[in-house]
C-alpha atoms as a PDB file:
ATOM      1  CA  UNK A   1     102.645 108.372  85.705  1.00  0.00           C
ATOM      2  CA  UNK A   2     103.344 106.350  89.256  1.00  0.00           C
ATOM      3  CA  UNK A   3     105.847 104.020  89.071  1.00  0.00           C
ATOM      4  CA  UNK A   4     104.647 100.202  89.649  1.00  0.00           C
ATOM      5  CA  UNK A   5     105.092  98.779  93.002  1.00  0.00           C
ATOM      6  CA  UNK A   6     107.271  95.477  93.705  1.00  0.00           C
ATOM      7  CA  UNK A   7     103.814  94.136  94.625  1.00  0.00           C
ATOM      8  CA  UNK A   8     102.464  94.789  90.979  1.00  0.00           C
ATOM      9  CA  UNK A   9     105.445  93.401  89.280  1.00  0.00           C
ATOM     10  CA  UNK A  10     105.682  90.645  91.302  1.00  0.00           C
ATOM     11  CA  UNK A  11     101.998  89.238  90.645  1.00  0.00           C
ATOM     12  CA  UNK A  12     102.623  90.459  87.038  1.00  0.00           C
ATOM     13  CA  UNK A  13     105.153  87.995  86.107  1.00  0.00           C
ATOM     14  CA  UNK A  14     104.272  85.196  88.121  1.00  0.00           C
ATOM     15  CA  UNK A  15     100.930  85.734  85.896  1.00  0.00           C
ATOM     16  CA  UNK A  16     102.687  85.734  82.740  1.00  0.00           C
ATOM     17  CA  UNK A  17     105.401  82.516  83.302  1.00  0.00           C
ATOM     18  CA  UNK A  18     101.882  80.379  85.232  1.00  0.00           C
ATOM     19  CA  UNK A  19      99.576  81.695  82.752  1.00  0.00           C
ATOM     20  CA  UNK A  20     101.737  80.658  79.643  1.00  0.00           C
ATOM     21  CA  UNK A  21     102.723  77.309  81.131  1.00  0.00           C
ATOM     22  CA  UNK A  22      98.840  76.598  81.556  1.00  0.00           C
ATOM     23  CA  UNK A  23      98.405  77.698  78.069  1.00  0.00           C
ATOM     24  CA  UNK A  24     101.209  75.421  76.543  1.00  0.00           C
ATOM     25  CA  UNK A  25     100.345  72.388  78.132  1.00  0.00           C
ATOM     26  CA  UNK A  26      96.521  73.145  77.616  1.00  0.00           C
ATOM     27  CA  UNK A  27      96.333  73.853  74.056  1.00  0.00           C
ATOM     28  CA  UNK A  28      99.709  71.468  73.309  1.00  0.00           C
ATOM     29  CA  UNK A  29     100.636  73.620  70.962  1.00  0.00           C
ATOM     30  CA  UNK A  30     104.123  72.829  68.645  1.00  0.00           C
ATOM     31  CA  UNK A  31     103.895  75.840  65.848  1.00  0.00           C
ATOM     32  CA  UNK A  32     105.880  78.771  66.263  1.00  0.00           C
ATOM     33  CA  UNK A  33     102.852  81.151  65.624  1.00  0.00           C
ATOM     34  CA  UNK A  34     101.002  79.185  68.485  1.00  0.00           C
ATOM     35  CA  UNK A  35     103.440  79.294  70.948  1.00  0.00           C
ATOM     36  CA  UNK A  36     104.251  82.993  69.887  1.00  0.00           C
ATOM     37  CA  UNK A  37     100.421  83.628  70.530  1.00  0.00           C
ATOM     38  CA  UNK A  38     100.008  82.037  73.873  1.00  0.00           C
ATOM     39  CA  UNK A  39     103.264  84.256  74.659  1.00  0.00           C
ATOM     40  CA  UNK A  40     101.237  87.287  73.587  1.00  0.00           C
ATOM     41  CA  UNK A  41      98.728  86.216  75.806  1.00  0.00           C
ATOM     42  CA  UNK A  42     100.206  85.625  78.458  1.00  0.00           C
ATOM     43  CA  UNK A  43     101.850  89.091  78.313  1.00  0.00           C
ATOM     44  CA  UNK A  44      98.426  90.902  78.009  1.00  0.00           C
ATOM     45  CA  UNK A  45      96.775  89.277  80.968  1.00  0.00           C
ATOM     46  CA  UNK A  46     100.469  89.746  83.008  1.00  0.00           C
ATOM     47  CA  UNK A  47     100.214  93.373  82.262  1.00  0.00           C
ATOM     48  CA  UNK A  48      96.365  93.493  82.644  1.00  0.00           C
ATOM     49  CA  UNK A  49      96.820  91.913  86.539  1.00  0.00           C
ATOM     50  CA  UNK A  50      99.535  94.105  86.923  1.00  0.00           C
ATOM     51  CA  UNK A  51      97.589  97.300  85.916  1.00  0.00           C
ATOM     52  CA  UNK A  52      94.659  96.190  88.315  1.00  0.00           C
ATOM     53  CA  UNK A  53      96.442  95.824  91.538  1.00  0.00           C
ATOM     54  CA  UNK A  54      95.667  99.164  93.556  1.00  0.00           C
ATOM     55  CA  UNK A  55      99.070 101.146  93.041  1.00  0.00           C
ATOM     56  CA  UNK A  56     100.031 102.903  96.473  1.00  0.00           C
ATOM     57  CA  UNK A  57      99.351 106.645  96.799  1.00  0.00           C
ATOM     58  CA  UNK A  58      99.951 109.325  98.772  1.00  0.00           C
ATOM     59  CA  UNK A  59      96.697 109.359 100.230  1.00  0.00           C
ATOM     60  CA  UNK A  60      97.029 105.196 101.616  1.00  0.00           C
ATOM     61  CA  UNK A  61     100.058 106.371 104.050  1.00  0.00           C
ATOM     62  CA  UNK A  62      98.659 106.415 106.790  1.00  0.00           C
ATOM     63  CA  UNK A  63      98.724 110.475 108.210  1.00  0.00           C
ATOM     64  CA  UNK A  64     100.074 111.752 111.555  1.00  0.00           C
ATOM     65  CA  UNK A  65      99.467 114.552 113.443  1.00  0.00           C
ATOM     66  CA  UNK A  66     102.032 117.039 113.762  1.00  0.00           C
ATOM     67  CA  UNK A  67     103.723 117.539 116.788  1.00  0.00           C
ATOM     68  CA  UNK A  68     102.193 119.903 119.738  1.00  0.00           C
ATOM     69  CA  UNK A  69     105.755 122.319 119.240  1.00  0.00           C
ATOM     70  CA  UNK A  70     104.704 122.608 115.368  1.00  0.00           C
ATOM     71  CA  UNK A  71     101.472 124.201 116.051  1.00  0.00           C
ATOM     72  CA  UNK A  72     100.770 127.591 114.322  1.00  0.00           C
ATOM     73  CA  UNK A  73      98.513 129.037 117.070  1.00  0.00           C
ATOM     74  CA  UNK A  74      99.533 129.271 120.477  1.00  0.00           C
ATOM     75  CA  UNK A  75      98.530 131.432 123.347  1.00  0.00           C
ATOM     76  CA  UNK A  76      99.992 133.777 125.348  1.00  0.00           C
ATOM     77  CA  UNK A  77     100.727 131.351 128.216  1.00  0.00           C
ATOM     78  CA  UNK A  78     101.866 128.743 126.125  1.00  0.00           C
ATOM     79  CA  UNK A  79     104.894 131.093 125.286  1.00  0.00           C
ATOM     80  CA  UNK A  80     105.007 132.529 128.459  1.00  0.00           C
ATOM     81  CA  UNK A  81     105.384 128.877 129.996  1.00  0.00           C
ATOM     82  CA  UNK A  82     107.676 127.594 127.255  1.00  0.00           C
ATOM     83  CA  UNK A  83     110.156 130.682 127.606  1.00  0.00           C
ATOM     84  CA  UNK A  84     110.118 129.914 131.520  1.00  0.00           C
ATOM     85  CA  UNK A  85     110.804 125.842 131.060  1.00  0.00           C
ATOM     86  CA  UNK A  86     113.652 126.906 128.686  1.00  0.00           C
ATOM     87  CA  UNK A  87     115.187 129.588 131.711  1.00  0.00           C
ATOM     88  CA  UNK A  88     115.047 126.510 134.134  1.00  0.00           C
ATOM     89  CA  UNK A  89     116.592 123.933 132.084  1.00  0.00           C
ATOM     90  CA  UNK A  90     120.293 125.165 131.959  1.00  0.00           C
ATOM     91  CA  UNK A  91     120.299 126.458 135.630  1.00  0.00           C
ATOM     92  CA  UNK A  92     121.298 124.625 138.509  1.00  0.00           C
ATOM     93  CA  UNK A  93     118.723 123.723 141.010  1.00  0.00           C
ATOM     94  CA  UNK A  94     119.858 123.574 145.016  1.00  0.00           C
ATOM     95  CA  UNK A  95     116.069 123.001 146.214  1.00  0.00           C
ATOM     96  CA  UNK A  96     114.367 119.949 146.345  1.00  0.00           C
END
């Protein structure tokens, strides 16, 4: 099971503590099984908006290429030209 994002517990409580206050002053409610029910409530949609929100995936990050040295199939030149750039690179140069 993925863990919930800060985006789906963030929109989850703010449901829960606006949705309850809406509740209390709506149905002005004073018994303890009312306000215990519009607590319930509130809970259940919280958790329902929570359970809604798209969760993030592996498959939403977005997906680069690898890099051109990471490639499994190369040619013949390609190492031939590679193996020559890496001869040059440590050796001093007294043309130009």
């Amino acid at each position: 099971m993925p863990r919930p994002t800060a985006a789906q517990f963030s929109y989850g409580s703010a449901t829960v503590v606006f949705s309850a206050l809406a509740m209390l002053l709506l149905f002005r409610t004073e018994s303890g099984i009312g306000i215990a029910a519009v607590g319930t409530a509130a809970m259940g949609l919280g958790l329902l908006v929570a359970m809604v929100l798209p969760a993030r995936t592996k498959a939403d990050r977005p997906v680069t290429a690898p890099p051109a040295a990471a490639r499994t199939h190369r040619t013949v030149e390609d190492i031939e030209i590679a193996t020559t750039q890496r001869e040059h690179v440590g050796g001093h140069s007294l043309r130009r």
